[in-house]
Protein backbone atom coordinates (compact mmCIF):
# COMPACT_ATOMS: atom_id res chain seq x y z
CA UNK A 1 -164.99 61.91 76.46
CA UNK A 2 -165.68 62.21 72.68
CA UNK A 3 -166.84 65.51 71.53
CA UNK A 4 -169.30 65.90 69.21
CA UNK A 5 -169.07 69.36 68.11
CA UNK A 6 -166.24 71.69 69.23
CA UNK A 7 -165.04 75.61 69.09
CA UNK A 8 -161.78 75.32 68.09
CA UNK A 9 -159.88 79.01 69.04
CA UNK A 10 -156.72 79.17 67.75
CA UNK A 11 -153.83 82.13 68.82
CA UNK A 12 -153.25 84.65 66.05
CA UNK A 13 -149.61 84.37 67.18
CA UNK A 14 -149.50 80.62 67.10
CA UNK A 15 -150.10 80.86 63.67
CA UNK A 16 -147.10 83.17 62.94
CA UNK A 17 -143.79 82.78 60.98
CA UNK A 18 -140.74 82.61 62.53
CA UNK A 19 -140.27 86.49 63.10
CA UNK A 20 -143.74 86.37 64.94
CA UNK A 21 -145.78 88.29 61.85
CA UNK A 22 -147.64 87.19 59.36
CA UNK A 23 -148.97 83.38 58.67
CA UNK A 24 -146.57 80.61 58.75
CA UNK A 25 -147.93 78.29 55.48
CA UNK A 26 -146.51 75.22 57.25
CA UNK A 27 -148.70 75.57 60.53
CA UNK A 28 -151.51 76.80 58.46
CA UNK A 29 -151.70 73.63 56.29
CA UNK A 30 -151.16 71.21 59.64
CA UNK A 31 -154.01 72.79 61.15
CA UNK A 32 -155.95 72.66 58.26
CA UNK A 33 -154.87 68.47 57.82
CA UNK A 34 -155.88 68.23 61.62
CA UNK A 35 -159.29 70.18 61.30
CA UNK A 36 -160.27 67.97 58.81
CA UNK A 37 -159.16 64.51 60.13
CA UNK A 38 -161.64 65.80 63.14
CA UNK A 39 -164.42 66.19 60.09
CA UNK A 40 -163.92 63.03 58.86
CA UNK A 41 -164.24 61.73 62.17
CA UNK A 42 -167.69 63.17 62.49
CA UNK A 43 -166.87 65.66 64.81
CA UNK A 44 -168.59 69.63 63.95
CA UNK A 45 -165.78 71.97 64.23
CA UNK A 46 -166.30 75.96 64.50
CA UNK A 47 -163.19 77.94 64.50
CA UNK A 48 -162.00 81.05 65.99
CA UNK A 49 -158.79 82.99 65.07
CA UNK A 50 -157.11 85.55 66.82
CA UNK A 51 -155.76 88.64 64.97
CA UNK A 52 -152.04 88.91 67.27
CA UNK A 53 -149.98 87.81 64.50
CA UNK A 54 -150.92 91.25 62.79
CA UNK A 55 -152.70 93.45 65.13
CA UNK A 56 -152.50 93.63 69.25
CA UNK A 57 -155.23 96.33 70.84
CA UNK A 58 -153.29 96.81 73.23
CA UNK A 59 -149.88 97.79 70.64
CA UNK A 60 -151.64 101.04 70.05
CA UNK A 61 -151.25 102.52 73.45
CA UNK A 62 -151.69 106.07 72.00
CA UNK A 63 -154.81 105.08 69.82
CA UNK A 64 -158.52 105.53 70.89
CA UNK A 65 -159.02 102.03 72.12
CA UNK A 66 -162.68 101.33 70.08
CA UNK A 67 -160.34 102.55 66.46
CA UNK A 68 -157.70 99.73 67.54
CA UNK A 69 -160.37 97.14 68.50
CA UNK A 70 -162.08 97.38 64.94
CA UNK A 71 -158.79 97.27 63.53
CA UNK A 72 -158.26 94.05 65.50
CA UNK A 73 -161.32 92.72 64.03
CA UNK A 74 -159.92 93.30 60.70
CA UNK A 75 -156.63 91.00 61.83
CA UNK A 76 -158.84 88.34 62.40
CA UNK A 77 -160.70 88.31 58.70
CA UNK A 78 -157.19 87.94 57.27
CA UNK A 79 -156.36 84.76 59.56
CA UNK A 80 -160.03 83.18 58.84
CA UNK A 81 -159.51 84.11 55.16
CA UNK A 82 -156.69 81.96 54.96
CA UNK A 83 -157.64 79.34 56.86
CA UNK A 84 -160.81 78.68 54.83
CA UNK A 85 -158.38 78.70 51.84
CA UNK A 86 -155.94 76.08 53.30
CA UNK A 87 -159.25 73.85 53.87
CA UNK A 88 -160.71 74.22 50.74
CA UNK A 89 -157.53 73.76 48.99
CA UNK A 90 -157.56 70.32 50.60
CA UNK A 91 -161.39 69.76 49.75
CA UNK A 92 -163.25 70.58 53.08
CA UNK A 93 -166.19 72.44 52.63
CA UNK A 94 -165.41 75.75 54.91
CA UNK A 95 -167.93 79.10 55.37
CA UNK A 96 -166.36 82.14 57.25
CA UNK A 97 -168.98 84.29 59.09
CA UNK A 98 -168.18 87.53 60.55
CA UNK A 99 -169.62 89.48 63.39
CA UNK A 100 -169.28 92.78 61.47
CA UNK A 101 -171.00 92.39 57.80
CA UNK A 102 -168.92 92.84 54.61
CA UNK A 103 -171.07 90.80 52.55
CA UNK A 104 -168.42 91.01 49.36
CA UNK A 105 -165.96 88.57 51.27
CA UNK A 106 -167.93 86.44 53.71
CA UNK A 107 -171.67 85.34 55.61
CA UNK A 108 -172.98 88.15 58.23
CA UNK A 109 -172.46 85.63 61.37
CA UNK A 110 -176.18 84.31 61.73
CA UNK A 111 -176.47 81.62 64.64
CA UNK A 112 -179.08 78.91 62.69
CA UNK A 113 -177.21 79.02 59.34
CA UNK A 114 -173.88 78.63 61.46
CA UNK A 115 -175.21 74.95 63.00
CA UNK A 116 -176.74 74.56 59.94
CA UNK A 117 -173.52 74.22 58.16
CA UNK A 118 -171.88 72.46 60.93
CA UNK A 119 -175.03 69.68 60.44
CA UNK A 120 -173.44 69.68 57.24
CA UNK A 121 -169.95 68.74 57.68
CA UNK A 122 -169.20 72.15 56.57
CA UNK A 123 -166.21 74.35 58.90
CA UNK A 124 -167.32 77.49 60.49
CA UNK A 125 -165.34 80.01 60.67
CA UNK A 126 -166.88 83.32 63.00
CA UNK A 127 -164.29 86.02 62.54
CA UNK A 128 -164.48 90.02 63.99
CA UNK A 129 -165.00 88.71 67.40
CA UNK A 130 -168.30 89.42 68.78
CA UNK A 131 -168.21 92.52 66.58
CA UNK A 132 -168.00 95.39 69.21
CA UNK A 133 -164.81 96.82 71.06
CA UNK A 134 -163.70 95.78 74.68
CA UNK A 135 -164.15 92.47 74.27
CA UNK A 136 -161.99 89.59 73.01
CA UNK A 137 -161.45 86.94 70.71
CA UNK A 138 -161.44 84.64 74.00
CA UNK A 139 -164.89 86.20 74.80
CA UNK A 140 -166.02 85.71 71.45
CA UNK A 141 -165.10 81.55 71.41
CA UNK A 142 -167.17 81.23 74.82
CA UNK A 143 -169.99 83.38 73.13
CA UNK A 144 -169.94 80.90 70.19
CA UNK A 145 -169.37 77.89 71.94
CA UNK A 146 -172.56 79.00 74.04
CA UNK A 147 -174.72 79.70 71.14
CA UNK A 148 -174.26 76.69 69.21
CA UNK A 149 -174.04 74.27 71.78
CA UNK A 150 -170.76 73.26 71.77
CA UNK A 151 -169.65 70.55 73.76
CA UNK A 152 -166.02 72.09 74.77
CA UNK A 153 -163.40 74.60 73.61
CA UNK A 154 -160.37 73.47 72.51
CA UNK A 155 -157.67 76.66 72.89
CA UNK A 156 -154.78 75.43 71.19
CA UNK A 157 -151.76 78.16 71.72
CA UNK A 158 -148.32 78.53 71.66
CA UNK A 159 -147.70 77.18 75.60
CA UNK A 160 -148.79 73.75 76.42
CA UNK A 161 -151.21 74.38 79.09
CA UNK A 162 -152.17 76.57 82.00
CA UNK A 163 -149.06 77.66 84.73
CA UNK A 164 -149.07 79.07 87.79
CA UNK A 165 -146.69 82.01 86.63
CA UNK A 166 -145.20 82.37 82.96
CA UNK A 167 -143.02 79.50 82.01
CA UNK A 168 -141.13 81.61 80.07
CA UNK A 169 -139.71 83.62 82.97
CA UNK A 170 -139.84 81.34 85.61
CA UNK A 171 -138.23 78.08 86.05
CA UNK A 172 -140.48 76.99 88.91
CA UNK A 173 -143.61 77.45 87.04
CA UNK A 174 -145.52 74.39 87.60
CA UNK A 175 -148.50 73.18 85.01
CA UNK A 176 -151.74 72.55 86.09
CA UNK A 177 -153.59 69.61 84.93
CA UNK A 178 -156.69 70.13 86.00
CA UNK A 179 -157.99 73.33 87.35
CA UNK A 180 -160.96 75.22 87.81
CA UNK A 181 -162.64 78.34 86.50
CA UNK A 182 -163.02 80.35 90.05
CA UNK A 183 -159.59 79.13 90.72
CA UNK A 184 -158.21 80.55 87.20
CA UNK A 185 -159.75 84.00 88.05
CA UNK A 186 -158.75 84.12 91.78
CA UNK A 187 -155.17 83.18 90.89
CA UNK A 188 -155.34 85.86 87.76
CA UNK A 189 -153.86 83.30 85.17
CA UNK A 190 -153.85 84.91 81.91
CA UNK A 191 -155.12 81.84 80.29
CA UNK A 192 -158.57 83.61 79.12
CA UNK A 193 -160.03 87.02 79.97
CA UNK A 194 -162.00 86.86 83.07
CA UNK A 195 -165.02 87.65 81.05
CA UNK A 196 -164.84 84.56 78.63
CA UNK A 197 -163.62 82.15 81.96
CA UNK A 198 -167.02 83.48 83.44
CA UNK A 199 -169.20 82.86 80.72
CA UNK A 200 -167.79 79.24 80.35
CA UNK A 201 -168.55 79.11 84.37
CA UNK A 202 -171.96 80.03 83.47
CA UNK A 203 -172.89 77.32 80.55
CA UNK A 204 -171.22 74.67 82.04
CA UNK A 205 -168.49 74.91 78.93
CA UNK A 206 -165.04 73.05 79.59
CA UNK A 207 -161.81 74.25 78.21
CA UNK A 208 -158.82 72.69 77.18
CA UNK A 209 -155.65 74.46 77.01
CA UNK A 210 -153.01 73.13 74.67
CA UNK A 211 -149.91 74.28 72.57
CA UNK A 212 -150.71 74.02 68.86
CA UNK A 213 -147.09 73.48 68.03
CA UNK A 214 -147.68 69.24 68.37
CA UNK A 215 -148.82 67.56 65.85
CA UNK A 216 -152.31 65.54 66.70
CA UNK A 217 -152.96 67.53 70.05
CA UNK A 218 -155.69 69.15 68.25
CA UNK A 219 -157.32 65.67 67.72
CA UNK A 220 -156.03 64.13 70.75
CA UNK A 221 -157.76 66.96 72.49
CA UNK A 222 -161.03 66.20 70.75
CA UNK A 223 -160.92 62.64 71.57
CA UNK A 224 -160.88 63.66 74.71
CA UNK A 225 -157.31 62.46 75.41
CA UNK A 226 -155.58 63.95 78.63
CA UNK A 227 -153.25 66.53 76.76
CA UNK A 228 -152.53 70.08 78.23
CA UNK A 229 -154.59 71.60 81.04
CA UNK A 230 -158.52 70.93 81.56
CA UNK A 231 -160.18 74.00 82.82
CA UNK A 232 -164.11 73.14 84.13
């Protein structure tokens, strides 16, 4: 299946540099080249960053958890900021709108002027997550995808799909590739926050888990190509 408009969340730490800080220029121009291949296909893309590259909630163990949420917020403006740069750089029309207002940088995040702009082959951008604490940017791309009546979310990250353990510590981890929401939350796979898995459940919103690292599985996924794990 060919989707015709899309959430597109990408992992604040997929995005890093080598060290695992920062922005890595080379991913964020590939993205930007793949994002707009999708455009020119006629697919409506809205795009949501994570903040990990710069700023984990959870790092501040010893902070009030609402002050590090906000500040997580914050992480994601920087990502979105540069990703609307990268596109427009390359002549895609891009608008970032954030949950939080700060009117000086970016659109207050209002739903009809967000599919407005996706009518118009413009990129969307919705940065500071759903705008209050305890909830995540995962959360925030179901809440999206929801609102504007996306078709799918693509969740492109740095592991190519969803495992039954971590892949990274176990050798036996075996990928799933096709799987469903109430089996993601009984098993506890840390694909998505149980929140944003349910609220997919709910709308009847598939997800597709791939790594960002290959070039063309953001289109392939879009295409509706058989890439990474299908979550529905």
């Amino acid at each position: 299946m060919e989707y015709k408009r899309i959430i597109l969340k990408l992992s604040g730490e997929a995005l890093a540099d080598v060290n695992g800080f920062g922005i890595s220029n080379e991913t964020m121009n590939e993205v930007a080249d793949e994002i707009i291949d999708l455009v020119n296909d006629g697919i409506q893309v809205g795009v949501i960053v994570g903040g990990g590259n710069f700023w984990r909630g959870r790092t501040g163990v010893w902070m009030d958890r609402t002050t590090a949420d906000h500040m997580g917020m914050l992480a994601t403006v920087i990502n979105s900021l540069a990703l609307q740069d990268a596109l427009e750089n390359k002549g895609m029309p891009t608008r970032v709108q954030t949950a939080i207002e700060m009117k000086q940088i970016a659109e207050p995040y209002i739903r009809r002027r967000a599919i407005r702009h996706l009518e118009k082959g413009r990129v969307v951008i919705f940065a500071c997550g759903t705008g209050n604490p305890f909830f995540s940017t995962d959360t925030t791309a179901a809440l999206r995808a929801a609102e504007i009546e996306a078709e799918a979310i693509l969740l492109a990250k740095n592991i190519d799909g969803v495992y039954d353990c971590d892949p990274k510590t176990s050798e036996n981890a075996t990928k799933f590739d096709e799987i469903s929401y109430l089996e993601v939350i009984s098993r506890g796979l840390k694909v998505m926050d149980t929140t944003a898995i349910t609220l997919c459940m709910d709308n009847h919103i598939p997800i597709i888990v791939f790594a960002l690292n290959e070039k063309g599985n953001i289109k392939k996924a879009a295409h509706g190509e058989k890439i990474g794990t299908y979550i529905k």
